[in-house]
N, C-alpha and C. Protein backbone atom coordinates (compact mmCIF):
# COMPACT_ATOMS: atom_id res chain seq x y z
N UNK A 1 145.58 -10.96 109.91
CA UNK A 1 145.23 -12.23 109.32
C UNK A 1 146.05 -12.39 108.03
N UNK A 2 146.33 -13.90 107.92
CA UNK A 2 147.34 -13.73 106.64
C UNK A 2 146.77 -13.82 105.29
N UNK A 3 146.91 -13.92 104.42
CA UNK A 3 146.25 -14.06 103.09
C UNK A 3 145.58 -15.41 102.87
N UNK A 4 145.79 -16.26 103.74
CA UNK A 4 144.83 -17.70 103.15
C UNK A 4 143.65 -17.81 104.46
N UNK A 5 144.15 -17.06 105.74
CA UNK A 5 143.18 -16.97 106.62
C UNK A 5 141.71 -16.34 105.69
N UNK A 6 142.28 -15.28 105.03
CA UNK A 6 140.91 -14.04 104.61
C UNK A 6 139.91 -14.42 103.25
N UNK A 7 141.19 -15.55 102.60
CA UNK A 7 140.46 -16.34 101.75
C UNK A 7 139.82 -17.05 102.35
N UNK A 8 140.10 -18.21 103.16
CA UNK A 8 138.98 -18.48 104.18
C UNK A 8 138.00 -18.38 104.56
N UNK A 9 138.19 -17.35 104.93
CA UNK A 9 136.93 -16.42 105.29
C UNK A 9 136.10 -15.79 104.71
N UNK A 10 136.48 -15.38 103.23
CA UNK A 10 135.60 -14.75 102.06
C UNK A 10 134.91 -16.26 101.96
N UNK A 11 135.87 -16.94 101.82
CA UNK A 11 134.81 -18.62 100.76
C UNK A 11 133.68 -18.90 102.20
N UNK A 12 134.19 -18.98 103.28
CA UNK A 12 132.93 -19.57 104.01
C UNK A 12 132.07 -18.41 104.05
N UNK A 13 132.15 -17.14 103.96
CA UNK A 13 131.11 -16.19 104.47
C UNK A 13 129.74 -16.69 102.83
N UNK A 14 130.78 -16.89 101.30
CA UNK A 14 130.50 -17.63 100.10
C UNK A 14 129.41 -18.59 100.74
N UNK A 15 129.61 -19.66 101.17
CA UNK A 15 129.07 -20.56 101.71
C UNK A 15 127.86 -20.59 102.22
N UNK A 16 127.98 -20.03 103.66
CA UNK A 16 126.58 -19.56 104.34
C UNK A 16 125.63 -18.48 103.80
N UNK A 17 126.27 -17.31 102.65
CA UNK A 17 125.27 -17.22 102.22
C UNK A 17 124.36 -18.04 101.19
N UNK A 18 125.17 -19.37 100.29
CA UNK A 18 124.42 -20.22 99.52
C UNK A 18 123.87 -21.11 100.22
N UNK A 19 123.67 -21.22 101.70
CA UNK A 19 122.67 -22.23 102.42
C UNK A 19 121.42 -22.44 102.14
N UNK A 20 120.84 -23.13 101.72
CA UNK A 20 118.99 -23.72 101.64
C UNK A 20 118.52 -22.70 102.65
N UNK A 21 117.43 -22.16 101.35
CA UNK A 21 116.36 -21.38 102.70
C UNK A 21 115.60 -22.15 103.21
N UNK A 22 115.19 -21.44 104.17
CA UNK A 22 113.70 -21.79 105.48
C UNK A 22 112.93 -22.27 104.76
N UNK A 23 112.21 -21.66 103.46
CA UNK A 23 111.55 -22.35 103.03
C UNK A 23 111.69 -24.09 102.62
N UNK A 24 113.00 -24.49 102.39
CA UNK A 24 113.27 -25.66 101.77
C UNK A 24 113.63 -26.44 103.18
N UNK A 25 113.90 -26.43 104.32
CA UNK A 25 113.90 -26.85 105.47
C UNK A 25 112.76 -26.55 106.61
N UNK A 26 112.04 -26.87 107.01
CA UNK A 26 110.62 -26.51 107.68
C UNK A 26 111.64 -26.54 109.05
N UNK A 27 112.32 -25.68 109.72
CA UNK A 27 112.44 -25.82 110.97
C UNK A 27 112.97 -24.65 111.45
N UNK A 28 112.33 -24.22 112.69
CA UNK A 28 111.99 -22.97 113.09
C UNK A 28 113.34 -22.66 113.92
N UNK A 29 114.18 -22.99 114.56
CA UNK A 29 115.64 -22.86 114.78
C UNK A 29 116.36 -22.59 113.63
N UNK A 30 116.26 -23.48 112.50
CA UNK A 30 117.17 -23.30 111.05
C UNK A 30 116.90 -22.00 110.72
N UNK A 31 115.84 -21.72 110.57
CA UNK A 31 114.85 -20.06 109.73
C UNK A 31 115.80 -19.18 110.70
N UNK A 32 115.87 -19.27 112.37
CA UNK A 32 116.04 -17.92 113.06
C UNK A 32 117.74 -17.97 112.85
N UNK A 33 118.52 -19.07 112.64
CA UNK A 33 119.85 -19.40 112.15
C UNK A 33 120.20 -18.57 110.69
N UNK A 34 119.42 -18.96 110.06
CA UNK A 34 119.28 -18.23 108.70
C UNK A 34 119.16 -16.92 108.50
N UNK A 35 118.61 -16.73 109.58
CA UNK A 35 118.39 -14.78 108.94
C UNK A 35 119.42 -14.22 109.56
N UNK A 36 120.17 -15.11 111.14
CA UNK A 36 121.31 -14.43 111.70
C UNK A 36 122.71 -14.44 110.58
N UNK A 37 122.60 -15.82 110.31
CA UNK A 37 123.97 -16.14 109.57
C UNK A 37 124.13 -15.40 107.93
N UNK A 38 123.06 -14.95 106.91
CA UNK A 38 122.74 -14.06 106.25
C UNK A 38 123.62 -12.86 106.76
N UNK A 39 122.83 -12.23 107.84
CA UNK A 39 123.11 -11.08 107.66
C UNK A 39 124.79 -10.95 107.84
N UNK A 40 125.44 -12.03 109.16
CA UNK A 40 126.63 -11.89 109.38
C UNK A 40 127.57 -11.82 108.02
N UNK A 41 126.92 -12.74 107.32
CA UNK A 41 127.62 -13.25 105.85
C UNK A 41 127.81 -11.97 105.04
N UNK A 42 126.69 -11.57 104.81
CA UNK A 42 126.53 -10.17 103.94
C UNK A 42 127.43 -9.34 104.60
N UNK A 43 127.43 -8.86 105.88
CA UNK A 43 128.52 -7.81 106.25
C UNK A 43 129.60 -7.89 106.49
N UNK A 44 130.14 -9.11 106.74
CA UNK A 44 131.69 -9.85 106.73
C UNK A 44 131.90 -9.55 105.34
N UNK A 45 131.13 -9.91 104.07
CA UNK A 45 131.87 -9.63 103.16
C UNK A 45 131.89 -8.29 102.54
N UNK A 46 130.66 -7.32 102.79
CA UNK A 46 131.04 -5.99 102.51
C UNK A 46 132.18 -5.68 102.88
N UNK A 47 132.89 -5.85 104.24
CA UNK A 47 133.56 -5.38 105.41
C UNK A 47 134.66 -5.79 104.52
N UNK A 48 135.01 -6.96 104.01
CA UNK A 48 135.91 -7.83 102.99
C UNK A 48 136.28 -6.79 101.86
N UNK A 49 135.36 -6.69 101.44
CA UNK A 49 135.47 -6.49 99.97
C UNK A 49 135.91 -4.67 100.35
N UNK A 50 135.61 -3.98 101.01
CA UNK A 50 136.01 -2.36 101.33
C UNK A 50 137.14 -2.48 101.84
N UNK A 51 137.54 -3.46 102.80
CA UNK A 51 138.80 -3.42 103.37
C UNK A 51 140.12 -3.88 102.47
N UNK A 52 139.60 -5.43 101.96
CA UNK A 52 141.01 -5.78 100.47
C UNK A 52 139.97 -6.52 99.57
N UNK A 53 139.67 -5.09 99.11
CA UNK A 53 138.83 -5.56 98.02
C UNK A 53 138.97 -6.88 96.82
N UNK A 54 140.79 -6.73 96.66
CA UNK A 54 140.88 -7.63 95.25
C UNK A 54 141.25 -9.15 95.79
N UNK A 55 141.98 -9.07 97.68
CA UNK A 55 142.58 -10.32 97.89
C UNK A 55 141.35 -11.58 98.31
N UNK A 56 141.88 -12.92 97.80
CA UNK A 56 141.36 -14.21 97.85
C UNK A 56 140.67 -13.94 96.47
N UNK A 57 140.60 -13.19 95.57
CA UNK A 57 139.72 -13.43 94.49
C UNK A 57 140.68 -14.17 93.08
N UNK A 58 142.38 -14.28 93.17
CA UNK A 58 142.91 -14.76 92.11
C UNK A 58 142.27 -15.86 91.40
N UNK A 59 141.81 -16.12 92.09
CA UNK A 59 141.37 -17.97 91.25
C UNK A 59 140.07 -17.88 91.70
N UNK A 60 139.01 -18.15 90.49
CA UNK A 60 137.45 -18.16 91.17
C UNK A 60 137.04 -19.49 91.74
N UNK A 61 137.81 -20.29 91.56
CA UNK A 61 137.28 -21.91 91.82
C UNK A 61 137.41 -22.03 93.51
N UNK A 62 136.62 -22.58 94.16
CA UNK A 62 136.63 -23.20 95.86
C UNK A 62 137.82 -23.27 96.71
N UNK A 63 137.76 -23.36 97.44
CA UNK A 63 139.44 -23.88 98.20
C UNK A 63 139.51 -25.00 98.36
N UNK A 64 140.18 -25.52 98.72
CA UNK A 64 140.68 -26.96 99.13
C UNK A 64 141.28 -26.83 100.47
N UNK A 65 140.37 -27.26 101.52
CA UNK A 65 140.74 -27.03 102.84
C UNK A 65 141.47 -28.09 103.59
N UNK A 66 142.06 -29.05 102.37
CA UNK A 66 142.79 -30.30 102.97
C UNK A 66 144.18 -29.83 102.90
């Protein structure tokens, strides 16, 4: 993967873990979505951060996916 793919991928894994909890959405598909996409999030970015720890972090601000 090239270097803007993995940034990519750090910012959205970013993303889904800042999603609204279950609690703030009452719906029982969202909640079982939520605890899957969590966990994927959390270990994509361990997996991230052990593998190239320092790359996609130059600039802390969002991407611009346009």
């Amino acid at each position: 993967m090239d270097e803007q793919g993995i940034a990519f991928l750090r910012q959205l894994m970013s993303e889904i873990e800042g999603a609204p909890s279950p609690g703030v959405i009452k719906d029982k598909l969202y909640s079982i979505w939520y605890e899957h996409a969590q966990k994927v999030a959390q270990e994509t970015l361990e997996y991230l951060n052990t593998t190239i720890p320092d790359h996609g972090r130059e600039d802390d601000g969002p991407i611009d996916f346009e």
